[in-house]
PDB file of N, CA and C in Angstrom:
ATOM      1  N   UNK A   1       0.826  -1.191   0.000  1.00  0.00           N
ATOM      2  CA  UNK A   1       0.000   0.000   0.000  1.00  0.00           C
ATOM      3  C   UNK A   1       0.872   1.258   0.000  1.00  0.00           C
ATOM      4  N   UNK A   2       2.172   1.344   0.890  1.00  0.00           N
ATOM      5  CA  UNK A   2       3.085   2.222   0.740  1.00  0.00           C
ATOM      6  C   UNK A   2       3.520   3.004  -0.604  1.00  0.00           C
ATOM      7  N   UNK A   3       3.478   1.622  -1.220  1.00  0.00           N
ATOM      8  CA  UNK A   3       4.764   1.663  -2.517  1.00  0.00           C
ATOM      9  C   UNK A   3       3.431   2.060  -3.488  1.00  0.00           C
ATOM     10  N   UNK A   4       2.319   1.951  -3.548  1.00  0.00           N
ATOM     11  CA  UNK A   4       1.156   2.668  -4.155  1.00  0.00           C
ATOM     12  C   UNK A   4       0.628   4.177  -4.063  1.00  0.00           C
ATOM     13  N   UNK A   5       1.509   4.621  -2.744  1.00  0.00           N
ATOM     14  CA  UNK A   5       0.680   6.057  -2.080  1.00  0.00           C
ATOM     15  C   UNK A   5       2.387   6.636  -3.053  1.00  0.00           C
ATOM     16  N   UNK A   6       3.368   6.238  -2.412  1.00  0.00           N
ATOM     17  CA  UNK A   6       4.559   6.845  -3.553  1.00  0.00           C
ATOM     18  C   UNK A   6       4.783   6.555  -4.938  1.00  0.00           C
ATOM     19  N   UNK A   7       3.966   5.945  -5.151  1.00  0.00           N
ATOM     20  CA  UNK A   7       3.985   5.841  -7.486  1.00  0.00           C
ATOM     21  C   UNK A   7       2.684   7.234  -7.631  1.00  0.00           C
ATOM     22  N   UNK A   8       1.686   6.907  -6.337  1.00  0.00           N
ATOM     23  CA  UNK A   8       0.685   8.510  -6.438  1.00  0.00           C
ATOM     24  C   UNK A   8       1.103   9.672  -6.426  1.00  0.00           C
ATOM     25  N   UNK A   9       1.959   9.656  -5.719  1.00  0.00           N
ATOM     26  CA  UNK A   9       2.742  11.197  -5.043  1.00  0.00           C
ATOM     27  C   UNK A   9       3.591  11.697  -6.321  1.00  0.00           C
ATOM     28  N   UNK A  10       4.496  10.533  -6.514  1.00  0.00           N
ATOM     29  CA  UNK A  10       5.378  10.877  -8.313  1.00  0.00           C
ATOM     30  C   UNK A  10       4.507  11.177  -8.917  1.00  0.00           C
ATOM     31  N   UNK A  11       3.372  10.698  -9.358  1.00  0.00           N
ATOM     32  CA  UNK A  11       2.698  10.764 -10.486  1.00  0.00           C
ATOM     33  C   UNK A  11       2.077  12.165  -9.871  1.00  0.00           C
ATOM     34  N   UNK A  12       1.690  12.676  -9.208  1.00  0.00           N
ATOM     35  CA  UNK A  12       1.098  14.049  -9.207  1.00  0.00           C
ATOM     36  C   UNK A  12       2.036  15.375  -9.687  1.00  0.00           C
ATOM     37  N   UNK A  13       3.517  14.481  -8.816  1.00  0.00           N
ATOM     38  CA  UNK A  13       4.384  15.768  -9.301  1.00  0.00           C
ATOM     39  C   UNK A  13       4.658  15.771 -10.315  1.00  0.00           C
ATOM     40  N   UNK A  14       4.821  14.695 -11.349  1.00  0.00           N
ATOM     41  CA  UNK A  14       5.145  14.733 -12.826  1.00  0.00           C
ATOM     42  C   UNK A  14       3.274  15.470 -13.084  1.00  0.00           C
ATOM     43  N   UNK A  15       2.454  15.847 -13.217  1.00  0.00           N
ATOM     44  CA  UNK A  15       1.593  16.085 -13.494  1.00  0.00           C
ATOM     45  C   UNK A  15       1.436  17.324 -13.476  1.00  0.00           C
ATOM     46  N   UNK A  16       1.594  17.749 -11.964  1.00  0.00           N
ATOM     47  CA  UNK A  16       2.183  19.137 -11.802  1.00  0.00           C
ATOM     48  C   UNK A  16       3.086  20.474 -12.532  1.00  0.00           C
ATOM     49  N   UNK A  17       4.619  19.492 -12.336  1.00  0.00           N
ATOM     50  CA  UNK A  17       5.419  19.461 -13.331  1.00  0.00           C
ATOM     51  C   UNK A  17       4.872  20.192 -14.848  1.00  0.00           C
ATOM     52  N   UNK A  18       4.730  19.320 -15.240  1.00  0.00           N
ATOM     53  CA  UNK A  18       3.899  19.338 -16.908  1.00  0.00           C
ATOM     54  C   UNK A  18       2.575  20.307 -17.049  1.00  0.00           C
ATOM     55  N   UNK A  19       2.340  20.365 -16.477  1.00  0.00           N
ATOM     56  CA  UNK A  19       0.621  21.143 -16.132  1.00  0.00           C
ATOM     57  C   UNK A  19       1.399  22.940 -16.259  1.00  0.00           C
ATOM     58  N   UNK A  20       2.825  23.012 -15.231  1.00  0.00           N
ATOM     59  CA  UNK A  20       3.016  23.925 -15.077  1.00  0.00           C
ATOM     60  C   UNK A  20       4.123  24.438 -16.645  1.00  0.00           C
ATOM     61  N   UNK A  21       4.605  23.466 -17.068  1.00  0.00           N
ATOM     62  CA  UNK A  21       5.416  24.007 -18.159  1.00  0.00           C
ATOM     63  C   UNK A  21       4.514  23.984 -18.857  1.00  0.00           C
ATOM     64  N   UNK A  22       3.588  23.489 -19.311  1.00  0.00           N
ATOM     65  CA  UNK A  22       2.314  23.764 -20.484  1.00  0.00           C
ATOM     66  C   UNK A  22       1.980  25.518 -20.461  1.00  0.00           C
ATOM     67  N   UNK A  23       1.560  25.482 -19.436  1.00  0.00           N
ATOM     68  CA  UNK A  23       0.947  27.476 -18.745  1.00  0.00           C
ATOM     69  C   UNK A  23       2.476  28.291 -18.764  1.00  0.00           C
ATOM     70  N   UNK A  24       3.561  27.955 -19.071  1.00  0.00           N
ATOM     71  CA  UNK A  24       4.197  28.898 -18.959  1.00  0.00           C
ATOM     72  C   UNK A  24       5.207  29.237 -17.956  1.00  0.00           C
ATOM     73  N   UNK A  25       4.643  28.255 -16.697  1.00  0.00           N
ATOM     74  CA  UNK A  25       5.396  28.879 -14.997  1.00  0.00           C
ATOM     75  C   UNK A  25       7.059  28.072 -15.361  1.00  0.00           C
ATOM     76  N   UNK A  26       7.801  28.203 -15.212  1.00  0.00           N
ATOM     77  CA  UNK A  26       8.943  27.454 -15.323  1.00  0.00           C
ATOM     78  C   UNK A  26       9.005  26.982 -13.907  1.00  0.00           C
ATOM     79  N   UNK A  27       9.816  25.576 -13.443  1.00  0.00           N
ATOM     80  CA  UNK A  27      10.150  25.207 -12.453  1.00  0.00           C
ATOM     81  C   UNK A  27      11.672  25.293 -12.191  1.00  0.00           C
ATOM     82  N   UNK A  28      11.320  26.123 -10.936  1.00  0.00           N
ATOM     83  CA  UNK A  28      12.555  26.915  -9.852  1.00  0.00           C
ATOM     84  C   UNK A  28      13.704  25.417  -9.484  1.00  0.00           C
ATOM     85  N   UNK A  29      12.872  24.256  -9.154  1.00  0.00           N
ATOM     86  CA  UNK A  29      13.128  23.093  -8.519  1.00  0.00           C
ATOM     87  C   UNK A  29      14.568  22.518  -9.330  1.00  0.00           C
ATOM     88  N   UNK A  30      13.666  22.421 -10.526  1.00  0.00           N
ATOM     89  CA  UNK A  30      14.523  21.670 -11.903  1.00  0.00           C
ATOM     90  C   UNK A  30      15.672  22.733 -12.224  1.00  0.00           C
ATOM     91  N   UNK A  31      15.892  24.103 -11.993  1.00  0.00           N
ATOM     92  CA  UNK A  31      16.652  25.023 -12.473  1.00  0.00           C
ATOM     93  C   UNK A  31      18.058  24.912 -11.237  1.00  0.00           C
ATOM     94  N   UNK A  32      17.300  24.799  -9.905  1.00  0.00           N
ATOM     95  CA  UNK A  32      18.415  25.061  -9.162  1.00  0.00           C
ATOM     96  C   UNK A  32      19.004  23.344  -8.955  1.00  0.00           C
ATOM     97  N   UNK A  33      18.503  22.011  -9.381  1.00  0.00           N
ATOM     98  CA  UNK A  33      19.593  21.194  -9.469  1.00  0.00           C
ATOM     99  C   UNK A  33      20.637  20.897 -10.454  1.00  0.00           C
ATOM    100  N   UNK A  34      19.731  21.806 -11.791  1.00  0.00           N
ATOM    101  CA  UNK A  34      20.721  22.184 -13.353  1.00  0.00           C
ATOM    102  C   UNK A  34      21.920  22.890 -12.582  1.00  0.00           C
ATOM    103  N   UNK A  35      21.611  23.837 -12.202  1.00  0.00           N
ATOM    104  CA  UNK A  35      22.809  24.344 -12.132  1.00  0.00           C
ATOM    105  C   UNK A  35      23.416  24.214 -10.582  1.00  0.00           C
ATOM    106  N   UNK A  36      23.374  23.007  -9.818  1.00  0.00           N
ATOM    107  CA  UNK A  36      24.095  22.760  -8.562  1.00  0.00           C
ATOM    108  C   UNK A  36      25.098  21.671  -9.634  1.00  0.00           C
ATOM    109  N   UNK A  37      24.073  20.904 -10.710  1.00  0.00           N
ATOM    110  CA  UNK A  37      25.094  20.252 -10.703  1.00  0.00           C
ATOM    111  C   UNK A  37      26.105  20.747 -12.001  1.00  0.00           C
ATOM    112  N   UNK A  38      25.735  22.024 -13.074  1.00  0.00           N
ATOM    113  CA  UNK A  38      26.573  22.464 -13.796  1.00  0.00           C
ATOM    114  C   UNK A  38      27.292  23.235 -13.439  1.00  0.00           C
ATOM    115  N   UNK A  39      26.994  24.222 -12.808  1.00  0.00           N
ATOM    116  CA  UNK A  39      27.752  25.073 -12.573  1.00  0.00           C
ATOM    117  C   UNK A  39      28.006  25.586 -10.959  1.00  0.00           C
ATOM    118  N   UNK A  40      28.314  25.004 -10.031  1.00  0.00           N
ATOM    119  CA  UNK A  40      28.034  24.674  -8.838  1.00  0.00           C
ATOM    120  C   UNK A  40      29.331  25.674  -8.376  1.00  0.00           C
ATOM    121  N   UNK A  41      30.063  26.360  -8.950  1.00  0.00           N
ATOM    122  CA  UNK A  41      31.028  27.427  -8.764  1.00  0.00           C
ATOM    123  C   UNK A  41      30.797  29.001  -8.340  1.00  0.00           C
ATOM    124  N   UNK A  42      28.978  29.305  -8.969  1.00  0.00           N
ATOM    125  CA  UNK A  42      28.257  30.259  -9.186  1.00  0.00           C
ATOM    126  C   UNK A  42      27.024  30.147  -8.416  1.00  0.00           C
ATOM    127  N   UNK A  43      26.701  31.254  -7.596  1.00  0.00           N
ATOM    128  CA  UNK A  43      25.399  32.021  -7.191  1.00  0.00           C
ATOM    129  C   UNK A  43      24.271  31.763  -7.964  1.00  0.00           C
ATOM    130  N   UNK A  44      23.257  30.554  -7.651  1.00  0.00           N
ATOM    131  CA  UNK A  44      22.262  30.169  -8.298  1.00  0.00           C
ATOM    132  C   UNK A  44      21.331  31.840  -8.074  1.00  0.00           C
ATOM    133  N   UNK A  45      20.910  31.726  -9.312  1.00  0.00           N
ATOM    134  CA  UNK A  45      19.478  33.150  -9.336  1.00  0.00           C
ATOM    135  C   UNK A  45      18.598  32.526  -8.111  1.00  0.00           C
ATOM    136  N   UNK A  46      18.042  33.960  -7.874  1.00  0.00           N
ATOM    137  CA  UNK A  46      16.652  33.906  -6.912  1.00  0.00           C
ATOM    138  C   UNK A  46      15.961  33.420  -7.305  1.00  0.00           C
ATOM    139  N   UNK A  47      14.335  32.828  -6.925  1.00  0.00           N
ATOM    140  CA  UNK A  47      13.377  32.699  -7.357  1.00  0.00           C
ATOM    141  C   UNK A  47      13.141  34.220  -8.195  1.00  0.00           C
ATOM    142  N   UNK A  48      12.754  34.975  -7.521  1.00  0.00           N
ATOM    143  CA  UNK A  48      12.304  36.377  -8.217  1.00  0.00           C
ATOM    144  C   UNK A  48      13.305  36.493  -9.947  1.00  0.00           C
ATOM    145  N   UNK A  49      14.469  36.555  -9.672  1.00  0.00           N
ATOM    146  CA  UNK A  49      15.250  37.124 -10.712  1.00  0.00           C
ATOM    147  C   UNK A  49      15.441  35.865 -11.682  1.00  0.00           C
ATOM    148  N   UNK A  50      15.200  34.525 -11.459  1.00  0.00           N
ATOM    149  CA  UNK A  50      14.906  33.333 -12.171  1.00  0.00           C
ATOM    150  C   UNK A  50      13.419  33.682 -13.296  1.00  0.00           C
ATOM    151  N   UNK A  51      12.360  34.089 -11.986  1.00  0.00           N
ATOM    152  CA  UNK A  51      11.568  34.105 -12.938  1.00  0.00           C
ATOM    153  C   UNK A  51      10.941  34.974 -14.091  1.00  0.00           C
ATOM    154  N   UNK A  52      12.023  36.092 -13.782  1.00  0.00           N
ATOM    155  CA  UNK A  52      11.713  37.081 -15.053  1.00  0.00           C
ATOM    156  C   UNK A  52      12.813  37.331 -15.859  1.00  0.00           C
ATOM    157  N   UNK A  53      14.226  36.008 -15.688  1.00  0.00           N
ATOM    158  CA  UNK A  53      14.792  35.755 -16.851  1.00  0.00           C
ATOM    159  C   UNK A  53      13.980  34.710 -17.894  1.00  0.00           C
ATOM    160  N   UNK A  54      13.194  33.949 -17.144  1.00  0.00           N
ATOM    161  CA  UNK A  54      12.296  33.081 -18.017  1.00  0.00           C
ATOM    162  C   UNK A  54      11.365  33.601 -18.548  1.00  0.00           C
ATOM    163  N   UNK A  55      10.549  34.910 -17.980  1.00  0.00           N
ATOM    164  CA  UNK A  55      10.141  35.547 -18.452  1.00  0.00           C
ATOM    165  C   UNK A  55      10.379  35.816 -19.616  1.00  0.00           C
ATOM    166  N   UNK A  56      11.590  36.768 -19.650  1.00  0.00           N
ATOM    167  CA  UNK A  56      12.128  37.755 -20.775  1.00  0.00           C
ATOM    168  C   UNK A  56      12.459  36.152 -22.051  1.00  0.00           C
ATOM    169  N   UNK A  57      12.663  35.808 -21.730  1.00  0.00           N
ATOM    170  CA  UNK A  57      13.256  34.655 -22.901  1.00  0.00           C
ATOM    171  C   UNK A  57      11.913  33.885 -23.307  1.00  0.00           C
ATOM    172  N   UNK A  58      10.982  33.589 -22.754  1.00  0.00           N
ATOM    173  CA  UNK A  58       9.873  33.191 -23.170  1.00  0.00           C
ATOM    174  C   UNK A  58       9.448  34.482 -24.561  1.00  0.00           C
ATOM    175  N   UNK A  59       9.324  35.781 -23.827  1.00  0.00           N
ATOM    176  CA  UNK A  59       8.421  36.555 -24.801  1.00  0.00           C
ATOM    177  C   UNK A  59       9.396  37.015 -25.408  1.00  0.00           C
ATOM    178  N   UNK A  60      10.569  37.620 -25.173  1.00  0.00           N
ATOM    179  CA  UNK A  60      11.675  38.111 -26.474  1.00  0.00           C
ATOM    180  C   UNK A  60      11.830  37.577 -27.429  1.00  0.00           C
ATOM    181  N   UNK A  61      12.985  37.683 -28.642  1.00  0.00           N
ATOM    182  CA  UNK A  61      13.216  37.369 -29.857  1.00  0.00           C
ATOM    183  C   UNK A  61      14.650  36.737 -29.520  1.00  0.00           C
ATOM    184  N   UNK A  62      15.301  36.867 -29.042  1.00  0.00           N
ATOM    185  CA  UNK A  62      16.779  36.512 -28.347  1.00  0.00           C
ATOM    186  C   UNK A  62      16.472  34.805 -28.071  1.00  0.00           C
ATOM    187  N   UNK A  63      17.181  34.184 -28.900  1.00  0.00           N
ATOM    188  CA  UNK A  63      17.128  32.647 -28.883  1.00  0.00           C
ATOM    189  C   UNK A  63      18.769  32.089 -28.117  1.00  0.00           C
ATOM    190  N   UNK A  64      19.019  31.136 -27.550  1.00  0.00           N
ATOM    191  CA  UNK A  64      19.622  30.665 -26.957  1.00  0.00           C
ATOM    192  C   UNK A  64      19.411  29.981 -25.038  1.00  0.00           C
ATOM    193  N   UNK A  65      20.289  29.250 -25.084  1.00  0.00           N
ATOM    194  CA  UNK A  65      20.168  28.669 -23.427  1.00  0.00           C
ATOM    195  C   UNK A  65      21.762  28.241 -22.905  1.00  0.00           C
ATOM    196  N   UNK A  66      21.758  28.745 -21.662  1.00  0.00           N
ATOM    197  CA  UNK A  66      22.921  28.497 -21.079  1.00  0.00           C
ATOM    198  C   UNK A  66      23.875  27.018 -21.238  1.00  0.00           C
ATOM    199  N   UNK A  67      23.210  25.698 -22.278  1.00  0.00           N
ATOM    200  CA  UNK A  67      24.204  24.826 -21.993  1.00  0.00           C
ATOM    201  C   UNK A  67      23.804  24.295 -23.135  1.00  0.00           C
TER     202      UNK A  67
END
C-alpha cells in the first residue's frame, strides 16, 4: 500500500510538473539542481530574478540557453 501512495505522489508531481510548463510557470526546482550540478562554482538566481529571466526569454526574440 506504501509503494502505491509513492507511485501517487510521483505521479502528481510529474503532473504538476507538466501542467506547469504547459501554462508557462517554469520550475525553480529543476533550475536550481541544473545548475548545482553544472555550474556549482556560481550564485544560483533567486526565485524572483529566475523568474523574469524566463520571463524575458519566453516573450523576447533573443534565442539561446545556457548549456
Amino acid at each position: 500500500m506504501r509503494e502505491l501512495g509513492r507511485e501517487l505522489a510521483q505521479a502528481g508531481r510529474y503532473l504538476t510538473q507538466s501542467l506547469r510548463l504547459m501554462v508557462g510557470v517554469p520550475d525553480y526546482g529543476s533550475y536550481l539542481a541544473h545548475h548545482q550540478a553544472t555550474h556549482p562554482e556560481r550564485e544560483p538566481m533567486s526565485y524572483e530574478e529566475f523568474f523574469r529571466e524566463r520571463q524575458a526569454a519566453r516573450y523576447s526574440a533573443r534565442a539561446g540557453k545556457c548549456c
